[in-house]
N, C-alpha and C. Protein backbone atom coordinates (compact mmCIF):
# COMPACT_ATOMS: atom_id res chain seq x y z
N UNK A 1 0.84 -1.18 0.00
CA UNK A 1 0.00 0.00 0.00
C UNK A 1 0.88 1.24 0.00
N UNK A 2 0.66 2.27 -0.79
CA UNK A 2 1.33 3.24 -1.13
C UNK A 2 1.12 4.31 0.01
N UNK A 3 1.92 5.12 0.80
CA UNK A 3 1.46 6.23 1.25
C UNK A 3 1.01 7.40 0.78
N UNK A 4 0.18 8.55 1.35
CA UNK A 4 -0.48 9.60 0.40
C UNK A 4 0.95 10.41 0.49
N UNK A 5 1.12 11.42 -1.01
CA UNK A 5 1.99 12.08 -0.82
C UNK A 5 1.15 13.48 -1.22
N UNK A 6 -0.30 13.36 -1.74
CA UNK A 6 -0.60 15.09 -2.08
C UNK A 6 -0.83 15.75 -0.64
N UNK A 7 -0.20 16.87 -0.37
CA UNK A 7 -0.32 17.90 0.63
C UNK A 7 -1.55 17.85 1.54
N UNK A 8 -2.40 18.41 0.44
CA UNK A 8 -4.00 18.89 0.79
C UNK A 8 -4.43 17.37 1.43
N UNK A 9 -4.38 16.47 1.35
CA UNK A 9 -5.03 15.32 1.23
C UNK A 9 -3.95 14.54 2.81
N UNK A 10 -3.11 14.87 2.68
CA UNK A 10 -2.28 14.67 4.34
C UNK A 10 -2.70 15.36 5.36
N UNK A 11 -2.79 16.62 4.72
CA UNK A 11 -3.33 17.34 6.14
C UNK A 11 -4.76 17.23 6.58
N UNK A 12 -5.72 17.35 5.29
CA UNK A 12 -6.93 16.85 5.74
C UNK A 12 -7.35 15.16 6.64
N UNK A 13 -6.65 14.96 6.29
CA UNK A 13 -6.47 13.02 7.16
C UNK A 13 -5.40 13.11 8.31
N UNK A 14 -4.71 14.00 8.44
CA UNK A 14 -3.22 13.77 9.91
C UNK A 14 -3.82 13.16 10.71
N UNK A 15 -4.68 13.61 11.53
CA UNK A 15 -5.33 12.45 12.37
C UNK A 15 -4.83 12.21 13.45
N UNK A 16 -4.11 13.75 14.20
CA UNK A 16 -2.60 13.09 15.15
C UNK A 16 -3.57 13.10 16.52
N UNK A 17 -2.75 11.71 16.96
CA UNK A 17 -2.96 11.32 18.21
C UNK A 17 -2.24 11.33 19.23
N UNK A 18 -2.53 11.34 20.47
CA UNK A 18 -1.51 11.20 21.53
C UNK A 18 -1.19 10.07 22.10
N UNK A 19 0.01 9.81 22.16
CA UNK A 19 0.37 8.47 22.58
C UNK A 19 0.23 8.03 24.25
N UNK A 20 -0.20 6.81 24.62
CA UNK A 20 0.20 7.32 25.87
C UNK A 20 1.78 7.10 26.58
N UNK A 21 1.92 7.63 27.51
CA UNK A 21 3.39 7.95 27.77
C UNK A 21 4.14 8.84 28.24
N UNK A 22 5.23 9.07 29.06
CA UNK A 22 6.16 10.65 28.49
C UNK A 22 7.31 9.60 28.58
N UNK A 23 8.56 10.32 27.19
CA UNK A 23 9.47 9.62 26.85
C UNK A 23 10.60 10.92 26.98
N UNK A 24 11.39 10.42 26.55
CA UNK A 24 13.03 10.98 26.69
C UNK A 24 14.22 10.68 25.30
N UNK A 25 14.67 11.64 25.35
CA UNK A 25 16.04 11.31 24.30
C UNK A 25 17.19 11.02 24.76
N UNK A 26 17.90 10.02 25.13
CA UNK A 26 19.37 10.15 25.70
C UNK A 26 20.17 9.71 24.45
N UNK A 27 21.53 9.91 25.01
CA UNK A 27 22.42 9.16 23.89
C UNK A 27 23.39 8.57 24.27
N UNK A 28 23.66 7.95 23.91
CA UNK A 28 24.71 6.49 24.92
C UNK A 28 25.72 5.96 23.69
N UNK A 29 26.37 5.62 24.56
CA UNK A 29 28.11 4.96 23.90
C UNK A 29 27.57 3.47 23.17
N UNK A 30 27.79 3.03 21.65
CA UNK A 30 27.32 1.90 21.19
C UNK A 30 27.90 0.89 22.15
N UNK A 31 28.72 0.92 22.66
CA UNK A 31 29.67 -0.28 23.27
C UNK A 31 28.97 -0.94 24.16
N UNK A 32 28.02 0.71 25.16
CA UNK A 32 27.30 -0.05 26.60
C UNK A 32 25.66 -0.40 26.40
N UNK A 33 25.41 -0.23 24.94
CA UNK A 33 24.00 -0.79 24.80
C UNK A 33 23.81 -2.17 24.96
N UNK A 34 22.46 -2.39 25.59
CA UNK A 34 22.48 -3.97 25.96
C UNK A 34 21.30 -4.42 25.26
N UNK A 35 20.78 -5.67 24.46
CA UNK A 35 19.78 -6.22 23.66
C UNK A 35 18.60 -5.27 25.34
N UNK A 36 18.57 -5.52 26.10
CA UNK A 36 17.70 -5.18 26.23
C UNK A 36 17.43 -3.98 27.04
N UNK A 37 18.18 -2.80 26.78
CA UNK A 37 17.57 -1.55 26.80
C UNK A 37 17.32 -1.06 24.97
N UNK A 38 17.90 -2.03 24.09
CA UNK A 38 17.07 -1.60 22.62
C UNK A 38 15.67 -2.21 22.14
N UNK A 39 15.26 -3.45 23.04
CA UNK A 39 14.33 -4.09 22.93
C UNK A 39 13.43 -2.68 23.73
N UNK A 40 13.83 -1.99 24.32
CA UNK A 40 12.78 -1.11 24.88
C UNK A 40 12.48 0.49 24.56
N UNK A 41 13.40 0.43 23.47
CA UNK A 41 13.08 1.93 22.80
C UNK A 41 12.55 2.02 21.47
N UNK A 42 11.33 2.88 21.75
CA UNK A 42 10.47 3.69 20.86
C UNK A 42 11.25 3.57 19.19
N UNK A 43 12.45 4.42 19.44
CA UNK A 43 12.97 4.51 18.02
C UNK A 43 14.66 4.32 19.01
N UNK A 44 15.27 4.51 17.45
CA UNK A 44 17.01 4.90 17.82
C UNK A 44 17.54 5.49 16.63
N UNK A 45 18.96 6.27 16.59
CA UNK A 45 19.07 6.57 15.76
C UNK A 45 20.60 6.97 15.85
N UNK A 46 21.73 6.04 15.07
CA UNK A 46 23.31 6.00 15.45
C UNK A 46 23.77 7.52 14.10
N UNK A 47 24.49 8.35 15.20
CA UNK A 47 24.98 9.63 15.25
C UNK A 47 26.68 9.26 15.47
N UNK A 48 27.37 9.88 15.25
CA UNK A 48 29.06 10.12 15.54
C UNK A 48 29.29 10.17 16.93
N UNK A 49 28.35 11.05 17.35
CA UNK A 49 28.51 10.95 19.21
C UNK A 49 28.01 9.94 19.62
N UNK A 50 27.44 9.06 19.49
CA UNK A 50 26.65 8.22 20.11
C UNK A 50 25.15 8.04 19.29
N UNK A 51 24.85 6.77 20.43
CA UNK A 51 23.15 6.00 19.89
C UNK A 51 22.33 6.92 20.98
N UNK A 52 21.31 7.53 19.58
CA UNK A 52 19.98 8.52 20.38
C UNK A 52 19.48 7.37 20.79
N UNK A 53 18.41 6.99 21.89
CA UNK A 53 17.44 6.35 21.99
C UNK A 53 16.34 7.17 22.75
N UNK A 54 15.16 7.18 22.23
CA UNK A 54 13.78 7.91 22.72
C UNK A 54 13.07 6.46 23.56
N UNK A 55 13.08 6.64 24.59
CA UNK A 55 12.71 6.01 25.69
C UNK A 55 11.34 6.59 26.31
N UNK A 56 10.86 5.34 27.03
CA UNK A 56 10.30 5.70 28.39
C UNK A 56 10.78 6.62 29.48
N UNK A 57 10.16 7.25 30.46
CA UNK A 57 11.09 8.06 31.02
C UNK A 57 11.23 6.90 32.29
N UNK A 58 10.19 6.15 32.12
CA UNK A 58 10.68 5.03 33.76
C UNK A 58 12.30 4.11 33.31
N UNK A 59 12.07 3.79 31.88
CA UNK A 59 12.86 3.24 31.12
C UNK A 59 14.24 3.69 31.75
N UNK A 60 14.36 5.30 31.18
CA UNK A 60 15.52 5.90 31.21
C UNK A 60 16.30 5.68 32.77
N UNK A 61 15.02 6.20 33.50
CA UNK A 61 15.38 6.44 34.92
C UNK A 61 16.20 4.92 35.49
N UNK A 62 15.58 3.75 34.68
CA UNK A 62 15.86 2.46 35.64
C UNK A 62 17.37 2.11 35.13
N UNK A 63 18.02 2.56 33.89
CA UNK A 63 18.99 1.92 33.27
C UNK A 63 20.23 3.47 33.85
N UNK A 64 19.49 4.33 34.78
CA UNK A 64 20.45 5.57 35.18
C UNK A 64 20.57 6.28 33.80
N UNK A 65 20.30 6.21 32.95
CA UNK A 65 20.32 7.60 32.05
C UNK A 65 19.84 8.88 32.26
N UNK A 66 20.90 9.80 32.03
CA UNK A 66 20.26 11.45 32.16
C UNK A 66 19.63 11.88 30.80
N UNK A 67 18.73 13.16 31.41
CA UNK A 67 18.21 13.26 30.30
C UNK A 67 17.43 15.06 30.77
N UNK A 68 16.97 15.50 29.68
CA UNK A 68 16.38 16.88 29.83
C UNK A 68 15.89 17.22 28.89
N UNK A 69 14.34 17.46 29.71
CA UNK A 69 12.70 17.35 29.72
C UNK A 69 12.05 15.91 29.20
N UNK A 70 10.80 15.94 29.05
CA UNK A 70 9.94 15.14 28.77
C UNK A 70 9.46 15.55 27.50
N UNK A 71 8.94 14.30 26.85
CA UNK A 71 8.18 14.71 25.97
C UNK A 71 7.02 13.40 25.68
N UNK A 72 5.72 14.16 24.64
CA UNK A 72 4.61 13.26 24.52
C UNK A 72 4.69 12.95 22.88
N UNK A 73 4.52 12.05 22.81
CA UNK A 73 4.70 11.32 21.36
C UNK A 73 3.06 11.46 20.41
N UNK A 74 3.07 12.40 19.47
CA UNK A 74 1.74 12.46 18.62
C UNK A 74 2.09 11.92 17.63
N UNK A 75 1.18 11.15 17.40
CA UNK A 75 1.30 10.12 15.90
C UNK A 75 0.38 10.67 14.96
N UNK A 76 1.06 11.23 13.91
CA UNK A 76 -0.14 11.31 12.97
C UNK A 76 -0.84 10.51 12.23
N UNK A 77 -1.54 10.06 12.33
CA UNK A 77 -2.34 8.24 11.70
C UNK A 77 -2.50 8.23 10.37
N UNK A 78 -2.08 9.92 9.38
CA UNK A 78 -2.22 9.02 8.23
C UNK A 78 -1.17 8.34 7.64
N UNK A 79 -1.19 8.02 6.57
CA UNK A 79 -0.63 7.05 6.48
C UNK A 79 0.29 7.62 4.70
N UNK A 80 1.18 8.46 5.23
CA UNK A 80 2.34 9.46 4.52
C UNK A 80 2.94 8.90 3.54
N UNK A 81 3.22 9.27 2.53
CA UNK A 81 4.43 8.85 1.75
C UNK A 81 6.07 8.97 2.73
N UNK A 82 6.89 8.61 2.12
CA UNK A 82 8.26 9.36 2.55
C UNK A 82 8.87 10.09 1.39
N UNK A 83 7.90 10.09 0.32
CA UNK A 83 8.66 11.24 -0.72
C UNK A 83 7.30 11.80 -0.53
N UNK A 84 6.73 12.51 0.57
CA UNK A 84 5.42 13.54 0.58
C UNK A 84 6.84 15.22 0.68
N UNK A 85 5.61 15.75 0.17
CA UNK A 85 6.89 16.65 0.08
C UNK A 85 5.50 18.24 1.23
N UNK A 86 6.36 18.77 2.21
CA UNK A 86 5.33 19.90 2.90
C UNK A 86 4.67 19.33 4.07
N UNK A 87 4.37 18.21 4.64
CA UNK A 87 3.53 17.68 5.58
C UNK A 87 4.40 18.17 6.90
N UNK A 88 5.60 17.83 7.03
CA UNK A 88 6.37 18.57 8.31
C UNK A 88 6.55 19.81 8.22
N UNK A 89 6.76 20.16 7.10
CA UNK A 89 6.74 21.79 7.25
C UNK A 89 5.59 22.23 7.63
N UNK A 90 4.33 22.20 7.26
CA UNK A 90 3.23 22.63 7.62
C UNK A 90 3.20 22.56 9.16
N UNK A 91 3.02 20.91 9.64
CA UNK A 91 3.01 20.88 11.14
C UNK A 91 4.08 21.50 11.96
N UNK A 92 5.24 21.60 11.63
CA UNK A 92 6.15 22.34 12.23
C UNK A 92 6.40 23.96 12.30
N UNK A 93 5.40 24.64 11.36
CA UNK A 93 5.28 25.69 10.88
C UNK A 93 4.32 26.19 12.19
N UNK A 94 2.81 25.48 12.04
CA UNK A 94 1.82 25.81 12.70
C UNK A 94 2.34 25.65 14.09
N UNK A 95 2.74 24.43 14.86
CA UNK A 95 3.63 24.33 16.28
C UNK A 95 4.35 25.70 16.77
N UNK A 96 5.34 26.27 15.47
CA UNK A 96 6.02 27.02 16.13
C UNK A 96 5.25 28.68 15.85
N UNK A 97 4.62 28.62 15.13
CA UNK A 97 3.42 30.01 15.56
C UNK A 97 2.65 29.79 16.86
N UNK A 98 2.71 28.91 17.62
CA UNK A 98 2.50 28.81 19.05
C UNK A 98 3.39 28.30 20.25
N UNK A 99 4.69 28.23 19.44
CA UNK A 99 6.00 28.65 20.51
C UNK A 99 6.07 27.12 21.10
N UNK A 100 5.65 26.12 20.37
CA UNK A 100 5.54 24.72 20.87
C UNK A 100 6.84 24.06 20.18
N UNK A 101 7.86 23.84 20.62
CA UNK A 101 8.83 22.63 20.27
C UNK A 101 8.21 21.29 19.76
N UNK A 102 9.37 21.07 18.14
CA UNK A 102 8.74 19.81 18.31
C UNK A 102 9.67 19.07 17.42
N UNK A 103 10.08 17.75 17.81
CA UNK A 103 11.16 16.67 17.10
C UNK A 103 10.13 16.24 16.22
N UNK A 104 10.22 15.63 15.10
CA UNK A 104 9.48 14.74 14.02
C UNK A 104 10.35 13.94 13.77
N UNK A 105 9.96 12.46 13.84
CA UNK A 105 10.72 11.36 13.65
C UNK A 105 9.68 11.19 12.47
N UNK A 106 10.11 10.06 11.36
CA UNK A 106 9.26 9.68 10.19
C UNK A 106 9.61 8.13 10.38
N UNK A 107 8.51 7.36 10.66
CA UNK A 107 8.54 5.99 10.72
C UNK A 107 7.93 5.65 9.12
N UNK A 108 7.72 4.28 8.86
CA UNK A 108 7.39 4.24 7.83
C UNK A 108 6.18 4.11 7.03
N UNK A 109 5.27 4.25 8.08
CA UNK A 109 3.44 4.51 7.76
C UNK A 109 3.63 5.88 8.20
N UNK A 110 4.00 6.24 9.24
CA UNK A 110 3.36 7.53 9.88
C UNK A 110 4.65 8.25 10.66
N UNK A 111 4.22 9.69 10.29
CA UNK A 111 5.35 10.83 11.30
C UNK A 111 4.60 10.87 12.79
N UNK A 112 5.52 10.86 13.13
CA UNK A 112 5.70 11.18 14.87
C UNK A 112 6.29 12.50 15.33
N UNK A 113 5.24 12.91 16.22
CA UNK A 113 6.12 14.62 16.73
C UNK A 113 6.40 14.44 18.28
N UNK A 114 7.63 15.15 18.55
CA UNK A 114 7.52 14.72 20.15
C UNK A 114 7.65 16.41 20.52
N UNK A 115 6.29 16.64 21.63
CA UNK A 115 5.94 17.44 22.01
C UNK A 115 7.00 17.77 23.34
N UNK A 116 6.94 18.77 24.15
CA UNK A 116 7.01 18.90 25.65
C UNK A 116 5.72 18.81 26.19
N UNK A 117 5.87 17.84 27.34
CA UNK A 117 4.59 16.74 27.92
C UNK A 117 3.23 18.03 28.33
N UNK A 118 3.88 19.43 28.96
CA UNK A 118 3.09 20.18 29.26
C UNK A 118 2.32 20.68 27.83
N UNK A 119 2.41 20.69 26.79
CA UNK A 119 1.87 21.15 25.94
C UNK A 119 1.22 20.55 24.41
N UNK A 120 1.23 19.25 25.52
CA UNK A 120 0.90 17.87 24.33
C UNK A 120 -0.34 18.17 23.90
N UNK A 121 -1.39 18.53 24.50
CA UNK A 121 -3.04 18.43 24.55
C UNK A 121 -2.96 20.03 23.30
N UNK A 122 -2.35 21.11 23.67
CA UNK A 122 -2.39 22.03 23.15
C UNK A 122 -2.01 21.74 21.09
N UNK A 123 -0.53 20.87 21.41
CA UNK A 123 -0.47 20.34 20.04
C UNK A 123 -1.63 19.65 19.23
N UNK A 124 -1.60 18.73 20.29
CA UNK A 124 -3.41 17.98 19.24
C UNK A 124 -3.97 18.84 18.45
N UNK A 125 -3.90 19.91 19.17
CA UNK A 125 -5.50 20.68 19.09
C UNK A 125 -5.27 21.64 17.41
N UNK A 126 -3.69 21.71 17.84
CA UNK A 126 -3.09 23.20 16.84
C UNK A 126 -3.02 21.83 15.43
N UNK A 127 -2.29 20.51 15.53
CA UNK A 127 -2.47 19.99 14.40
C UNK A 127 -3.85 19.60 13.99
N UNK A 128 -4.98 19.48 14.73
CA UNK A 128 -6.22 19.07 14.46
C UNK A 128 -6.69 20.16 13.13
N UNK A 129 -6.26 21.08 14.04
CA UNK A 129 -6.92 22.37 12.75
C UNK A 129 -6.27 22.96 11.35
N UNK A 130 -5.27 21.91 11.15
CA UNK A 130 -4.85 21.55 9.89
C UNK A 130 -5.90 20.80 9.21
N UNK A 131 -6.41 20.12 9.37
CA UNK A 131 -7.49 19.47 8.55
C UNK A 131 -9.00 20.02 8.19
N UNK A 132 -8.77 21.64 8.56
CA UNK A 132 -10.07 22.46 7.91
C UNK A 132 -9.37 23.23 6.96
């Protein structure tokens, strides 16, 4: 199944939801990762400095990782191309006309935004009204 890549037709369907959760970004030395603190992260993503991993924050806390702030994971449910061309810009556009931070990871059905946890409900609301 193909993902949508026309604009108009992503934003009218985003569909973003809130995950439940608050997660974290740390980044750690490849050497001291263990099968199972990767069996337990969200995403990862190997950098020159180190492996990002977006965690749980109980996650983080239990394996002693530092970390700074929280964040809430919105999934947008439709179901994207990865050659869509404007769908993050738009959402990232509208976010930051309301001073809201936001990471976008692109999985391979659907983009993910990671909010700050205090202002997750507020995001919903600001991507919801992309779809009028």
């Amino acid at each position: 199944m193909l993902g949508e890549s026309k604009l108009s037709a992503l934003l009218k369907n985003l569909m973003p939801v809130k995950r439940p959760g608050d997660y974290v970004f740390v980044c750690v030395a490849p050497d001291i990762l263990s099968v199972d603190v990767m069996s337990q992260a969200l995403a990862t993503f190997k950098e020159k400095e180190g492996v990002t991993l977006i965690l749980e924050v109980e996650v983080a806390k239990t394996h002693g990782f530092t970390f700074e702030g929280t964040f809430s994971c919105i999934t947008c449910e439709v179901h994207s191309s990865l050659d869509a061309v404007g769908m993050t810009a738009a959402m990232t556009t509208a976010l930051t006309d309301k001073g809201i931070s936001a990471n976008v990871v692109a999985g391979f059905y659907h983009d993910h935004i990671f909010v700050p946890c205090q202002r997750a409900d507020e995001a919903v609301m600001v991507l919801s009204s992309l779809s009028h």
